[in-house]
N, C-alpha and C. Protein backbone atom coordinates (compact mmCIF):
# COMPACT_ATOMS: atom_id res chain seq x y z
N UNK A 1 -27.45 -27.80 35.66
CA UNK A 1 -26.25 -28.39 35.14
C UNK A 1 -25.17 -27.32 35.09
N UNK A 2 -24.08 -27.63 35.37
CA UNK A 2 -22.94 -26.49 35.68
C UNK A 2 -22.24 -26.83 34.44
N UNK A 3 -21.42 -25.84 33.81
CA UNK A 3 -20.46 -25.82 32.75
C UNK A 3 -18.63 -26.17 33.37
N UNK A 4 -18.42 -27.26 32.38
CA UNK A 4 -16.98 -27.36 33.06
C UNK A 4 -16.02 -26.64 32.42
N UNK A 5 -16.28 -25.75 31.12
CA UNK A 5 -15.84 -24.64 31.14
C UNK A 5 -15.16 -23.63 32.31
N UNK A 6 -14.11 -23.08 32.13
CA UNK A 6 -14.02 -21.75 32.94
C UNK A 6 -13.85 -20.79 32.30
N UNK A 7 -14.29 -19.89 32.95
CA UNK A 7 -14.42 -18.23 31.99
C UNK A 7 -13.10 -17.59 32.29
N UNK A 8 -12.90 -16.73 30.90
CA UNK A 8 -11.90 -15.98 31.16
C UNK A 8 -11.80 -14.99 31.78
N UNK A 9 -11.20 -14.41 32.27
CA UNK A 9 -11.25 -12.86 32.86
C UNK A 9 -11.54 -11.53 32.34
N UNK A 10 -12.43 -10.70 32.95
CA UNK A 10 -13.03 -9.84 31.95
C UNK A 10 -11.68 -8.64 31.47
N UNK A 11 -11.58 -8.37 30.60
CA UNK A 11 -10.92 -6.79 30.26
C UNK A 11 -11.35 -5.81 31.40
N UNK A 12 -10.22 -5.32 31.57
CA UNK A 12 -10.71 -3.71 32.82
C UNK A 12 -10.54 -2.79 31.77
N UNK A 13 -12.01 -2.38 31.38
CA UNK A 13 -11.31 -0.95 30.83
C UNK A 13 -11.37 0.13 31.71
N UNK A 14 -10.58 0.16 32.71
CA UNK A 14 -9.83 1.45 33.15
C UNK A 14 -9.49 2.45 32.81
N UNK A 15 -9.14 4.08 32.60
CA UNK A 15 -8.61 4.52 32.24
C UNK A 15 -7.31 4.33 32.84
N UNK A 16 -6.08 4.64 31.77
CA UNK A 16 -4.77 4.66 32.44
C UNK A 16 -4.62 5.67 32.82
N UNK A 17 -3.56 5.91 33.91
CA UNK A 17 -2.93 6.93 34.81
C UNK A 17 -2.73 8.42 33.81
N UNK A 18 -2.10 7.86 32.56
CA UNK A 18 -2.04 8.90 31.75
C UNK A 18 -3.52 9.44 31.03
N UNK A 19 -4.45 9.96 31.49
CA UNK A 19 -6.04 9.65 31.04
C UNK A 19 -5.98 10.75 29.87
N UNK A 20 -6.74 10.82 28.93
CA UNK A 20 -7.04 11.69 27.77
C UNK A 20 -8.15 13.02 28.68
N UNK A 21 -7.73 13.94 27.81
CA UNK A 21 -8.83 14.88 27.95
C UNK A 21 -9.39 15.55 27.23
N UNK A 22 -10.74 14.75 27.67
CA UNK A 22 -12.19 14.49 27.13
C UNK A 22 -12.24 16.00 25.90
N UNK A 23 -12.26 17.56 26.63
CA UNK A 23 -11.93 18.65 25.85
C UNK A 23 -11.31 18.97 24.05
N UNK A 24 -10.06 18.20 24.65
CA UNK A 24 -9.29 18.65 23.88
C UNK A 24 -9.07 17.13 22.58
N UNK A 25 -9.51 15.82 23.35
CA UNK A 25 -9.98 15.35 21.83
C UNK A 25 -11.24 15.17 21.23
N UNK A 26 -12.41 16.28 22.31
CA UNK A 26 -13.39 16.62 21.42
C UNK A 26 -13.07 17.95 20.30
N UNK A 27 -12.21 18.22 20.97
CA UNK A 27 -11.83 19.61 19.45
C UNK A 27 -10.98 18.82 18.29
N UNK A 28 -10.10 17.65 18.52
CA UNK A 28 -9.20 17.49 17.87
C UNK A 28 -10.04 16.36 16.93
N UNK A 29 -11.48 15.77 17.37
CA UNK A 29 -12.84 14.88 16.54
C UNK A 29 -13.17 16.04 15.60
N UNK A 30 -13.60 17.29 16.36
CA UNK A 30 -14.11 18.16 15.51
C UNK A 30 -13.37 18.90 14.23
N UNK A 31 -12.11 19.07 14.39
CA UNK A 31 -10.94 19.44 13.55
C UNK A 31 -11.13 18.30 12.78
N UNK A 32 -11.32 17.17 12.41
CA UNK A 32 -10.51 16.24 11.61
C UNK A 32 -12.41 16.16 11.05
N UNK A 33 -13.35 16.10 11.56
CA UNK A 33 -14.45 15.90 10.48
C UNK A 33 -14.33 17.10 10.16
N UNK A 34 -14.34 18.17 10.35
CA UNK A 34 -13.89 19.55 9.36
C UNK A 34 -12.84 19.31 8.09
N UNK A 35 -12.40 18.70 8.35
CA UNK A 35 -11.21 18.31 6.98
C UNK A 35 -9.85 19.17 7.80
N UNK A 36 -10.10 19.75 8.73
CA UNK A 36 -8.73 20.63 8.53
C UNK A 36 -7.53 20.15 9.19
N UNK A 37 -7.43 18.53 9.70
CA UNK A 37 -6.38 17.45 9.87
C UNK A 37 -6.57 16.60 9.48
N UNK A 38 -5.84 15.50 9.41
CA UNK A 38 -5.70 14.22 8.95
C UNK A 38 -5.92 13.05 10.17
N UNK A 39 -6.47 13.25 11.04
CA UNK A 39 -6.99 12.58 12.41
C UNK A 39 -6.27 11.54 13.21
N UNK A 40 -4.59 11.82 12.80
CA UNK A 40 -3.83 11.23 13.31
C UNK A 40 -3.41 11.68 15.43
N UNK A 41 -3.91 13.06 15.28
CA UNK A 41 -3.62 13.17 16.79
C UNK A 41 -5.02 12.70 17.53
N UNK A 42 -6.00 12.31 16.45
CA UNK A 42 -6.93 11.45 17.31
C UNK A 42 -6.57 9.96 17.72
N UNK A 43 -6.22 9.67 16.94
CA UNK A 43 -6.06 8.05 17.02
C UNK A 43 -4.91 7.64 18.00
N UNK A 44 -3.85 8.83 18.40
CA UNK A 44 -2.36 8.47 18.97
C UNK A 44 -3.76 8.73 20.74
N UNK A 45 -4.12 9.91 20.07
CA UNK A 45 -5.01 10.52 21.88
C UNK A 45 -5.73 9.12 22.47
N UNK A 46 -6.51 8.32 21.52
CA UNK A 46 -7.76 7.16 21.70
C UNK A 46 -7.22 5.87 22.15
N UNK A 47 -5.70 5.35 21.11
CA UNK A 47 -5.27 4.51 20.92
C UNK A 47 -3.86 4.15 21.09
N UNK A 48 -2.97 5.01 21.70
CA UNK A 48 -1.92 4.95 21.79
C UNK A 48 -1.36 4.37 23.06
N UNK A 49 -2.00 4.18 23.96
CA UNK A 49 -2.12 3.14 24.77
C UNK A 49 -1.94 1.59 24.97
N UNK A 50 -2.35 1.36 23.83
CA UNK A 50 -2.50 -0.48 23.72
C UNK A 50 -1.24 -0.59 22.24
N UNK A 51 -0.99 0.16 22.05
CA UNK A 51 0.19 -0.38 20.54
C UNK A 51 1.49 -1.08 21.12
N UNK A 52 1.41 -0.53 22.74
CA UNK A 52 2.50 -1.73 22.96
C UNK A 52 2.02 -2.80 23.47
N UNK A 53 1.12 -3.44 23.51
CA UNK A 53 0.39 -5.00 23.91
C UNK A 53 0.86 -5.72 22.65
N UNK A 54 1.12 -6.64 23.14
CA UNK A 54 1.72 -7.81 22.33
C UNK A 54 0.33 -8.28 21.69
N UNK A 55 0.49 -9.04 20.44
CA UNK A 55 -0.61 -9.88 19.01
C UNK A 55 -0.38 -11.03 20.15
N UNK A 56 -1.87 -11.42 20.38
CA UNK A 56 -2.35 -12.67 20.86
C UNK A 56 -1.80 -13.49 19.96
N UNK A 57 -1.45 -15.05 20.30
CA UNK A 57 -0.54 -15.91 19.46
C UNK A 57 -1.86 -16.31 18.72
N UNK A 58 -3.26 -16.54 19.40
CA UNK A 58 -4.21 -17.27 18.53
C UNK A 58 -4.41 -16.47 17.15
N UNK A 59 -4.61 -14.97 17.17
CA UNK A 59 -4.95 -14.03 16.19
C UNK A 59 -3.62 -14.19 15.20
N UNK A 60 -2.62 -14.44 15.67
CA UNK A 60 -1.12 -14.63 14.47
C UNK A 60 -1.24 -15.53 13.78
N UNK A 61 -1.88 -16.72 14.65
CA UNK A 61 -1.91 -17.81 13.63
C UNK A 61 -2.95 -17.71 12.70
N UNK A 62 -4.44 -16.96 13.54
CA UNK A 62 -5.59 -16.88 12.39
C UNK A 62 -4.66 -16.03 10.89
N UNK A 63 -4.29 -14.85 11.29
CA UNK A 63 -3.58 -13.76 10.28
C UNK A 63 -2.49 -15.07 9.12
N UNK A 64 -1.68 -16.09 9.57
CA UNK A 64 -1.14 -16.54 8.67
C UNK A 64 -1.59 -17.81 7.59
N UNK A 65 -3.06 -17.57 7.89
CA UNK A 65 -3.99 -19.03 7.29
C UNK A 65 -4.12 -18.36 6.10
């Protein structure tokens, strides 16, 4: 029996053109469980990528229930 469903398209996780290096936010993991930052240049290194993708409309509406 076939599903009349269609699937969505998978996520590429790719790295982007601008790629992290691997090095230097393993020192900047190791600095911040040391206490001796506040692990904000981890999170811009990991995640700063996707902060300009737009909020899926379904997740806005879950967020205003």
């Amino acid at each position: 029996m076939t599903s009349s469903r269609k699937s969505r398209p998978v996520a590429s996780h790719q790295p982007s053109s601008d790629t992290v290096d691997p090095a230097s936010t393993d020192s900047q993991i190791r600095e911040f469980l040391a206490g001796e930052t506040n692990g904000k240049s981890v999170l811009e290194a990991l995640y700063d990528h996707v902060l300009g993708e737009p909020v899926p409309q379904r997740l806005k509406d879950l967020l205003r229930k």
